[in-house]
Protein backbone atom coordinates (compact mmCIF):
# COMPACT_ATOMS: atom_id res chain seq x y z
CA UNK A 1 0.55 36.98 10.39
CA UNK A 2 -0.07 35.28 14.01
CA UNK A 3 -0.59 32.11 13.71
CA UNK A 4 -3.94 30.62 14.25
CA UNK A 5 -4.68 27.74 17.62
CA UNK A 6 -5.13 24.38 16.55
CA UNK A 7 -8.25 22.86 17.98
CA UNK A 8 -7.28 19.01 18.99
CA UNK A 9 -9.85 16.67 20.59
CA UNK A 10 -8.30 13.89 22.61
CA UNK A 11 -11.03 10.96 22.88
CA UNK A 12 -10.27 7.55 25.22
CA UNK A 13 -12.36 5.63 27.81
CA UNK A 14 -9.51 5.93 29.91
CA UNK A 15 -10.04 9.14 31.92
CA UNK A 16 -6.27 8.37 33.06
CA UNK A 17 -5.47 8.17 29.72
CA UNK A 18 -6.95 11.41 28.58
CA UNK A 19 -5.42 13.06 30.99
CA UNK A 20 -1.86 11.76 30.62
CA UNK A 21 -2.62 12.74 27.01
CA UNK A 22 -3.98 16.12 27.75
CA UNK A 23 -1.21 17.30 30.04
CA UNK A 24 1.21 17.00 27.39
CA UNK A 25 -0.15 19.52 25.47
CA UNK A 26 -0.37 21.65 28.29
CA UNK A 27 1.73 25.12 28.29
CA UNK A 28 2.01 24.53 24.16
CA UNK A 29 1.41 27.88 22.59
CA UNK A 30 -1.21 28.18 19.18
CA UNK A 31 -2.48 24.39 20.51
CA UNK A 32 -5.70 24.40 22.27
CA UNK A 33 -6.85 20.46 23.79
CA UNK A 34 -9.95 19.61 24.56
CA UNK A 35 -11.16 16.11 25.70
CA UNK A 36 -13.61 13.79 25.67
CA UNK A 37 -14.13 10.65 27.63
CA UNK A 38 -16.32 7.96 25.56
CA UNK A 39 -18.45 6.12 27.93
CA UNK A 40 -21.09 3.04 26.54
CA UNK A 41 -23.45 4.43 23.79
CA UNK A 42 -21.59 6.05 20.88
CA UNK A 43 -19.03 4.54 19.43
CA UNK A 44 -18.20 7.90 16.96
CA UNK A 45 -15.67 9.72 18.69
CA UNK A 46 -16.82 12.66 16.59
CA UNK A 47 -21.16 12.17 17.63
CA UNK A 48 -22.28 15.45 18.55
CA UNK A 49 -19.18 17.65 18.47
CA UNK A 50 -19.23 21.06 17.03
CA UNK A 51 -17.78 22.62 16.15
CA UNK A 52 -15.37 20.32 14.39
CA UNK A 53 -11.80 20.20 15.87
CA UNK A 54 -8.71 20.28 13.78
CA UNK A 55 -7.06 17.11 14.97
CA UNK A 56 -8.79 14.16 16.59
CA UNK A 57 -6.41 12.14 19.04
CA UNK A 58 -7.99 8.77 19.59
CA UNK A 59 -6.68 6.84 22.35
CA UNK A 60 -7.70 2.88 22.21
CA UNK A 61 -7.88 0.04 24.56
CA UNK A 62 -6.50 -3.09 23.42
CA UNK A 63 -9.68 -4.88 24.75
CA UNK A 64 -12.01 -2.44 22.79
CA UNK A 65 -11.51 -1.18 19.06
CA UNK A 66 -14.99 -0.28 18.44
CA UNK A 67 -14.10 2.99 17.81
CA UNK A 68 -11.05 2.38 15.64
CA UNK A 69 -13.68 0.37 13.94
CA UNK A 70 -16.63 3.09 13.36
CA UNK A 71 -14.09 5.75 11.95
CA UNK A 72 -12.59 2.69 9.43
CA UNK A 73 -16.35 2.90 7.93
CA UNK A 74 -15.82 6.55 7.14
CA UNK A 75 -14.74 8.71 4.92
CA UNK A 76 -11.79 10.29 6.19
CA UNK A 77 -11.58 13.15 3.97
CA UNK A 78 -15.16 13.95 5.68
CA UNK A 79 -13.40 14.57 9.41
CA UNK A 80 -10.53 15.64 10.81
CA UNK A 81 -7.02 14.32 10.76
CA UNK A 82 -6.50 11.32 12.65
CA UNK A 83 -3.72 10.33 15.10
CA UNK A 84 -4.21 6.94 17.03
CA UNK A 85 -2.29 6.25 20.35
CA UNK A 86 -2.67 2.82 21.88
CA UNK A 87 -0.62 -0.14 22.98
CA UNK A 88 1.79 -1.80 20.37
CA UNK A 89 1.69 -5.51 19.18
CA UNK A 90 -2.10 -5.56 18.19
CA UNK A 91 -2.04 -6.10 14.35
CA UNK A 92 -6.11 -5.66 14.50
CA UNK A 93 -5.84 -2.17 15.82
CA UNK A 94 -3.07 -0.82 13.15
CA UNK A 95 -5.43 -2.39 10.05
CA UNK A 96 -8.08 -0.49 11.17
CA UNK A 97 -6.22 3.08 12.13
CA UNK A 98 -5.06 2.27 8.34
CA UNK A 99 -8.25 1.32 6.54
CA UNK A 100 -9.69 4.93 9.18
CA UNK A 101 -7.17 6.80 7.23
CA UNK A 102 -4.72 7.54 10.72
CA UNK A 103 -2.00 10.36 9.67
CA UNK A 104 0.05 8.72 12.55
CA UNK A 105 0.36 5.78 14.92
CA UNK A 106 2.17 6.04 18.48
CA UNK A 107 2.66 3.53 20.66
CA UNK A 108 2.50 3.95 24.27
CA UNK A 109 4.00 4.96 26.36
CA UNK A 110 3.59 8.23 24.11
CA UNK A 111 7.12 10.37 24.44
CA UNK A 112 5.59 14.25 24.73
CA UNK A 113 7.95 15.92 22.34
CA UNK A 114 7.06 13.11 19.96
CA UNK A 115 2.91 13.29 20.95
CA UNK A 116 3.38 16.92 20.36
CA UNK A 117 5.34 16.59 17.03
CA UNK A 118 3.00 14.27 15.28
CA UNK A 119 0.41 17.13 15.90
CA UNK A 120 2.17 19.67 14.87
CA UNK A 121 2.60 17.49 11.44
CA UNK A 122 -1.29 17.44 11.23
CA UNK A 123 -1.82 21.30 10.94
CA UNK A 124 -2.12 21.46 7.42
CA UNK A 125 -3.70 18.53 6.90
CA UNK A 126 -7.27 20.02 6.32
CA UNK A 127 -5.93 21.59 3.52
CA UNK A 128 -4.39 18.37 2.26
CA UNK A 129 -7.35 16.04 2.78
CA UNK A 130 -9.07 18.65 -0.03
CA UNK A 131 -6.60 16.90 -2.40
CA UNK A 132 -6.83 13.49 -1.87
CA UNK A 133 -5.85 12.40 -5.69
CA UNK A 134 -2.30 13.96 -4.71
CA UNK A 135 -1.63 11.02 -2.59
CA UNK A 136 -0.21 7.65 -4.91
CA UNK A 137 -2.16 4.82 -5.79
CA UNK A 138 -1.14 1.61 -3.95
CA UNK A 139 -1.51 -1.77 -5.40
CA UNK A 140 -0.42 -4.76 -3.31
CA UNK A 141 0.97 -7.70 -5.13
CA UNK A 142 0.47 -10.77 -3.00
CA UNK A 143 1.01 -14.55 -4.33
CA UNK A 144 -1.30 -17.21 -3.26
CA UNK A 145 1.49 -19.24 -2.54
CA UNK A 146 5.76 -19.42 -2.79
CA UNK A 147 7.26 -19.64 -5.53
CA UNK A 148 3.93 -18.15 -8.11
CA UNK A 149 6.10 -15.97 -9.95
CA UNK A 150 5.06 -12.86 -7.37
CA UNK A 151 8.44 -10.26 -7.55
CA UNK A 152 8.47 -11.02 -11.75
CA UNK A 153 4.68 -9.47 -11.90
CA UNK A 154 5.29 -7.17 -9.05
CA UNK A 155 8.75 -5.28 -10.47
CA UNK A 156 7.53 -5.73 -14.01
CA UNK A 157 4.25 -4.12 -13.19
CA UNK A 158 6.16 -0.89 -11.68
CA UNK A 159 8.33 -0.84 -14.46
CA UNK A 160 5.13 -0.92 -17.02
CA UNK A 161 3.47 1.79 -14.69
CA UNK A 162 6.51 4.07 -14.70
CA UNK A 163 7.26 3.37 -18.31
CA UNK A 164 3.51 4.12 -19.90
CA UNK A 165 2.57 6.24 -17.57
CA UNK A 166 5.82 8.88 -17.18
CA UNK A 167 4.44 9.45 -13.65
CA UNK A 168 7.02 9.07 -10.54
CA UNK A 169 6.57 5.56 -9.46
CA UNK A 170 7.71 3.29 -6.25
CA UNK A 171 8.78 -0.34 -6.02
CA UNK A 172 8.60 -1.12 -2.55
CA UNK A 173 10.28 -4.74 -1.49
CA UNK A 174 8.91 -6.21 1.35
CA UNK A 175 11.46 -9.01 1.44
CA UNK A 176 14.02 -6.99 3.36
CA UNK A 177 16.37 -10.14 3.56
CA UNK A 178 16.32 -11.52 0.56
CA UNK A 179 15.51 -8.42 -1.45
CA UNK A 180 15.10 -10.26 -4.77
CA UNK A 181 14.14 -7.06 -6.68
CA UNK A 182 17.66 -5.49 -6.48
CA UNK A 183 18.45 -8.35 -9.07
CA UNK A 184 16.06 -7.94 -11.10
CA UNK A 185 16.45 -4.29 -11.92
CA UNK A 186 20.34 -4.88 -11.60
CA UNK A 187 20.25 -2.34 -9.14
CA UNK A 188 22.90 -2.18 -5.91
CA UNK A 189 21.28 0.25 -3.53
CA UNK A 190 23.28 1.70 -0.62
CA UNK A 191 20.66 2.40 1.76
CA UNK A 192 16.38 0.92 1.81
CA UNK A 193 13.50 0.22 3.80
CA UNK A 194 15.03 -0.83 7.18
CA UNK A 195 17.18 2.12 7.26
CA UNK A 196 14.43 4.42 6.01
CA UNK A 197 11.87 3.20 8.90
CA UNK A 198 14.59 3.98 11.75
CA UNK A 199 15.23 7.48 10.83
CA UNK A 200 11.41 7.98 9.64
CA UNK A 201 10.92 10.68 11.49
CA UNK A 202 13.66 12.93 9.94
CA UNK A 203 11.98 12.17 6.67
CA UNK A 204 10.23 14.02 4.03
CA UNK A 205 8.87 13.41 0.61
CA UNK A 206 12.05 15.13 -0.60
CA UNK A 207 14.07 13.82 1.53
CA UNK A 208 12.82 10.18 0.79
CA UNK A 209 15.03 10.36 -2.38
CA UNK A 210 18.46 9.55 -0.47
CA UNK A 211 16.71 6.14 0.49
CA UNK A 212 15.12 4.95 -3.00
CA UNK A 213 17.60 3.99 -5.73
CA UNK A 214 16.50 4.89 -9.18
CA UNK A 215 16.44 2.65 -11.85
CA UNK A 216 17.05 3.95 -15.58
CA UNK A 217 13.50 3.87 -16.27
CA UNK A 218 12.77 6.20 -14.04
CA UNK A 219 11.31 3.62 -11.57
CA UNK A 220 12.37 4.06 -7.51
CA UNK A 221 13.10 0.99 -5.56
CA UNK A 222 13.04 0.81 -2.08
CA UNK A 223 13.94 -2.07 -0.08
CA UNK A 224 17.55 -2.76 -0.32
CA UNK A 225 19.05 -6.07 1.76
CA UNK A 226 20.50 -5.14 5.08
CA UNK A 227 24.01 -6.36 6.51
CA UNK A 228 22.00 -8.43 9.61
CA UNK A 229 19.04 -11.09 8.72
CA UNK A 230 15.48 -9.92 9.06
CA UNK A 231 12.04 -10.47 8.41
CA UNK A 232 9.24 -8.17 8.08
CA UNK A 233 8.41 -9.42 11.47
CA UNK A 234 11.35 -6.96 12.83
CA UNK A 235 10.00 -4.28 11.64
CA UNK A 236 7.95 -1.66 13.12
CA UNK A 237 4.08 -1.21 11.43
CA UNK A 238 3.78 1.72 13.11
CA UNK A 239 6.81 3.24 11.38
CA UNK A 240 6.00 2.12 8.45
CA UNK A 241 2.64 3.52 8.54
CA UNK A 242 4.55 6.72 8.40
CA UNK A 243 6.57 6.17 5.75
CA UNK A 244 4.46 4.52 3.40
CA UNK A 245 2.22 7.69 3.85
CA UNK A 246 5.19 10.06 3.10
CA UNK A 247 5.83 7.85 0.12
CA UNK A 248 2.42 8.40 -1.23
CA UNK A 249 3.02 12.31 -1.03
CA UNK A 250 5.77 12.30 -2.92
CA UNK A 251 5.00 9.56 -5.55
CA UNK A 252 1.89 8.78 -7.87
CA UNK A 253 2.15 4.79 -7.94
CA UNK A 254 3.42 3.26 -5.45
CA UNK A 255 3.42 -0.71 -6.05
CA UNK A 256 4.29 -2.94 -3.34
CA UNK A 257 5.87 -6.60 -3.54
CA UNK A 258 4.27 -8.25 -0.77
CA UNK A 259 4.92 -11.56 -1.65
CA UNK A 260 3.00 -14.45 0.20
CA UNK A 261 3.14 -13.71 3.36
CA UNK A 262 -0.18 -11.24 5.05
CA UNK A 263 1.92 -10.29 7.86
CA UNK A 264 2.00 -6.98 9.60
CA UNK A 265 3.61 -4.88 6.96
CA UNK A 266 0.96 -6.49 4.24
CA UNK A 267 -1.98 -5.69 6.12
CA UNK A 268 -0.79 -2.33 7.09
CA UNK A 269 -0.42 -1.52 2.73
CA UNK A 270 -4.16 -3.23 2.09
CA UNK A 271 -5.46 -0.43 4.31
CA UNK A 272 -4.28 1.63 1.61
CA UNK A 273 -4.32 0.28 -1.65
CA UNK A 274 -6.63 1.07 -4.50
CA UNK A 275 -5.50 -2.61 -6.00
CA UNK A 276 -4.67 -5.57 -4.47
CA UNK A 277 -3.31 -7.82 -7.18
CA UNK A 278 -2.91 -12.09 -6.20
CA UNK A 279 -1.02 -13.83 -8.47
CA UNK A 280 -1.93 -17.44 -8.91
CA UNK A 281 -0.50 -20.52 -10.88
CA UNK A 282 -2.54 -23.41 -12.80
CA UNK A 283 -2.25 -25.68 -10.12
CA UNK A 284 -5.02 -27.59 -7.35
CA UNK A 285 -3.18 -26.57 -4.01
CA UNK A 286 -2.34 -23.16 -5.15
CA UNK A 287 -6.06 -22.61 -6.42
CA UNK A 288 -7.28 -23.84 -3.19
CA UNK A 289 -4.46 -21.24 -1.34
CA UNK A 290 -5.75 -18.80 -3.77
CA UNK A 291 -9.52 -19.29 -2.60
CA UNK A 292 -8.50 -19.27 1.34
CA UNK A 293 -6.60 -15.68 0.37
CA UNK A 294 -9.68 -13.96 -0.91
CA UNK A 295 -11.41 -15.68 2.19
CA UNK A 296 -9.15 -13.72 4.36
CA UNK A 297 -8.84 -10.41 2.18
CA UNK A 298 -12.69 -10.04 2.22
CA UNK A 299 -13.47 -11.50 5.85
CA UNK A 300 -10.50 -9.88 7.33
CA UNK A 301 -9.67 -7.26 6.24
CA UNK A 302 -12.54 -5.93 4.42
CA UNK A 303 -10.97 -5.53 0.80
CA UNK A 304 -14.37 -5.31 -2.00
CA UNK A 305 -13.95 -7.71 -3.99
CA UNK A 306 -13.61 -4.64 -7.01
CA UNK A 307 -10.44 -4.14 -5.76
CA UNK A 308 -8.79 -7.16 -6.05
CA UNK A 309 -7.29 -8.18 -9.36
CA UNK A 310 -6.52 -12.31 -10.01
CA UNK A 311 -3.26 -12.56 -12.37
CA UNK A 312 -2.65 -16.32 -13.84
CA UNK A 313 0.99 -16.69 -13.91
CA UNK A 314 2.68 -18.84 -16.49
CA UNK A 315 -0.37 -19.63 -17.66
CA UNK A 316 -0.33 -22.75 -20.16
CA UNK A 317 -2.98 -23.67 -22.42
CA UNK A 318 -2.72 -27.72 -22.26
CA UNK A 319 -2.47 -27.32 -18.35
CA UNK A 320 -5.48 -29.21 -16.17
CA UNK A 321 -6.25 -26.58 -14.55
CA UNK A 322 -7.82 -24.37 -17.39
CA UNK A 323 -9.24 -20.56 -16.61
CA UNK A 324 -12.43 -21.54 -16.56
CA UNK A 325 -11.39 -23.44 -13.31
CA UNK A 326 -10.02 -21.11 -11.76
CA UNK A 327 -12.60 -18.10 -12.63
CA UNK A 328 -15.12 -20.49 -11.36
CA UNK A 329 -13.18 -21.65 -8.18
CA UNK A 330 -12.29 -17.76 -7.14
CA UNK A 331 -15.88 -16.54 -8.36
CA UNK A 332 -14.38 -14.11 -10.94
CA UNK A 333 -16.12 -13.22 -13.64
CA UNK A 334 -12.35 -12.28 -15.53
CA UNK A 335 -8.92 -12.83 -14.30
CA UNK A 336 -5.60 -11.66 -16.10
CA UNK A 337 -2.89 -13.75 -17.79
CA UNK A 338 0.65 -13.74 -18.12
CA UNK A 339 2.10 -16.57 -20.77
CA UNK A 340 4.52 -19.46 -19.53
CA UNK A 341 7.54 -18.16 -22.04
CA UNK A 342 10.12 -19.44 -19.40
CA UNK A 343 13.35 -19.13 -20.96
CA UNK A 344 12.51 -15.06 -22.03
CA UNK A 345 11.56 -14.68 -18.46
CA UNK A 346 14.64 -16.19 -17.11
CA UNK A 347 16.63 -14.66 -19.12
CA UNK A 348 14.94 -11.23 -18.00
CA UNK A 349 15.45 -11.84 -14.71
CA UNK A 350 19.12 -13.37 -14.40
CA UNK A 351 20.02 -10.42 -17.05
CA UNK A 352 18.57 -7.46 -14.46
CA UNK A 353 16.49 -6.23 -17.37
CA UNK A 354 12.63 -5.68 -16.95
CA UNK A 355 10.53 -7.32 -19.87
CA UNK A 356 9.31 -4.38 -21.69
CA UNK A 357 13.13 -3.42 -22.09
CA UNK A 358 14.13 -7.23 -23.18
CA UNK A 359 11.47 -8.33 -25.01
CA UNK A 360 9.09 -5.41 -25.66
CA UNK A 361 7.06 -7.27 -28.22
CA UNK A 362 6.64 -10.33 -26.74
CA UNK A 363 3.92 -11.94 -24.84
CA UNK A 364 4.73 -12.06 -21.80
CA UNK A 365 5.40 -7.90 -21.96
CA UNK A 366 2.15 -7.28 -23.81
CA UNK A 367 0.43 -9.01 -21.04
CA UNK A 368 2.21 -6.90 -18.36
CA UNK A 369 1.12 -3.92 -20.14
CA UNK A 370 -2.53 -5.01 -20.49
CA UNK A 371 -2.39 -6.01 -16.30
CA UNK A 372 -0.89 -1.94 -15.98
CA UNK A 373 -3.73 -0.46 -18.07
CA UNK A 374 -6.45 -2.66 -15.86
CA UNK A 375 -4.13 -1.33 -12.74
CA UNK A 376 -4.39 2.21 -14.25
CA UNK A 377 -7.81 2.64 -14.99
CA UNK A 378 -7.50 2.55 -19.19
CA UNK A 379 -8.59 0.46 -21.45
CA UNK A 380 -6.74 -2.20 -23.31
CA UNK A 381 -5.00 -1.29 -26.29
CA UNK A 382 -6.46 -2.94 -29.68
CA UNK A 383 -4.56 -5.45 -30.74
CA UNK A 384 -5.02 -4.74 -35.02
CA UNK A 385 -3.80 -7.85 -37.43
CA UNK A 386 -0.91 -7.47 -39.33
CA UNK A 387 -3.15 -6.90 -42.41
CA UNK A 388 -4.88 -4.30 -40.58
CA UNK A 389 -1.34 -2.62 -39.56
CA UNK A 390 -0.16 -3.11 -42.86
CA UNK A 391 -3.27 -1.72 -45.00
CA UNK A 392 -4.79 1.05 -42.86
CA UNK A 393 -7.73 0.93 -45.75
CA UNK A 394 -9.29 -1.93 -44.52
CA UNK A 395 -10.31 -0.83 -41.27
CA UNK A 396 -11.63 2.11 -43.00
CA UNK A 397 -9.23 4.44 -41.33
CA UNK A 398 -6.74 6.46 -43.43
């Protein structure tokens, strides 16, 4: 059966731009390009067409995003796929292609084979977009300051996710130099996340697997240390936007360690998480740290405030700084706790051995799996006394 043309809009203010654009798709049999130059007036790239392309190419200007903007207040399962070309190094214009739901992100000057790759990528993603709860859940773990106990409730999270849930899972480490969560699943992975984003576009969501190291839980961690020194900062968001979105196909959780840092990479994942989760300690400055974060995740970035989950680390009862002050500091009408029972959590940690496989019946686990159940939509298991355990009869169940 022939193969049908795939409609693609290209949309710019540039008029050069469109037609750089354009003339690389000239000559390419089953595509068919048309364009449309956005003058002042409409800022929906999409006002007024019909009928409805297949792809829509949006082409930005670094001084003007109000377009990236209008499509980040939609839907995107309610228009076409999304590519975004533009200039690199704007960290404002790759949050909002993420929070508009952008299949792909390429940097001028756009190579043609590659322009005329990333479309042929989008054909079947009408079909996709019909699916959307196929794609994994992200939750961001970010700490509202070093040294809050971030990586333990990030990796022990995962782990709890993978473990109740039996659904494929990712740990994704952000720390690409330090790459503490390789320690503390006592894993010693080959290859990771810089080696993943520089042959991203060879990638699949099977082929994905050769860069993940699997952890006897079942749990996938990617984000292994690399031979040279970087930072996140050497990385390119753009790439990553690819791979985290190839991740998602292939995975149903995917939880990412973001530490403390809202850099490029971090801002890139909010665009796509379901959960942000900012781990706090009882402490003044990291309270105050903690506030200025939720300043930044609602003001910036747009995050609703039902998405963002406040987890007390090492939480101690006889501290100052009780609950109340920090529920009433962060205006939250709840937050979750994880108990200060240092020497089982160091132990975990320096031993390689998640929590729930230490100390399953501890605190410290129980919590973990009450913050997964909150992350996964159920409701908290009942915690029954020993005399109810022990004499079924009293709870009037038999």
């Amino acid at each position: 059966m022939a193969q049908t043309n795939l409609k693609v809009l290209v949309a710019s203010r540039s008029s050069a731009a469109l037609r750089a654009l354009a003339e690389g798709l000239e000559g390419i049999r089953e595509i068919t390009c048309t364009t449309r130059l956005i003058s002042n007036g409409h800022t929906d790239p999409l006002h007024g067409v019909h009928p409805m392309p297949d792809v829509l190419v949006l082409r930005f200007d670094a001084e003007s995003l109000a377009e990236l903007a209008t499509l980040a207040k939609t839907s995107p399962d309610t228009r076409p796929p999304l590519l975004v070309v533009g200039p690199a190094g704007s960290a404002e214009a790759m949050r909002l292609a993420v929070r508009s739901g952008a299949r792909d992100f390429l940097a001028e000057p756009v190579n043609p084979e590659e322009f005329v790759a990333a479309i042929e990528r989008l054909r079947h993603e009408p079909r996709r977009a019909q699916h959307p709860a196929t794609l994994a859940d992200v939750t961001l773990v970010l700490g509202a300051a070093g040294g809050v106990g971030t990586s333990f409730v990030a990796c022990n999270l995962a782990h709890a996710i993978q473990r109740e849930t039996a659904t494929a899972t990712l740990l994704l480490d952000l720390d690409v130099n330090a790459a503490p969560l390789t320690s503390f699943l006592d894993l010693s992975p080959e290859r990771g996340l810089p080696v993943a984003l520089a042959e991203v576009e060879y990638l699949d969501q099977h082929a994905l697997a050769g860069y993940v190291t699997r952890h006897r839980s079942g749990l996938s961690l990617m984000g292994a240390p690399s031979k040279e020194a970087l930072s996140t900062g050497d990385l390119d968001a753009s790439r990553f936007v690819k791979l985290l979105g190839i991740a998602r196909e292939g995975y149903r959780h995917v939880v990412v360690d973001g530490l403390h840092v809202l850099d490029e990479l971090s801002g890139t994942v909010l665009g796509m998480s379901k959960t942000v989760v900012v781990v706090v300690q009882q402490s003044v400055v990291q309270l105050k740290q903690a506030a200025r974060l939720l300043r930044v995740l609602f003001a910036g970035y747009g995050v609703p405030d039902d998405r963002i989950v406040v987890v007390v680390n090492r939480h101690h009862k006889r501290s100052t700084v009780t609950l109340e002050d920090i529920q009433r500091t962060l205006a939250r009408d709840s937050v979750a706790v994880v108990p200060n029972h240092f020497k089982s959590v160091l132990s975990s940690i320096d031993g390689g051995v998640p929590i729930l496989e230490f100390e399953p019946s501890s605190a410290v686990a129980r919590s973990i799996v009450d913050l997964q159940r909150t992350i996964c939509g159920v409701p908290p298991a009942e915690r029954a006394s020993l005399l109810r355990r022990a004499l079924p009869i009293f709870s009037g169940k038999e």
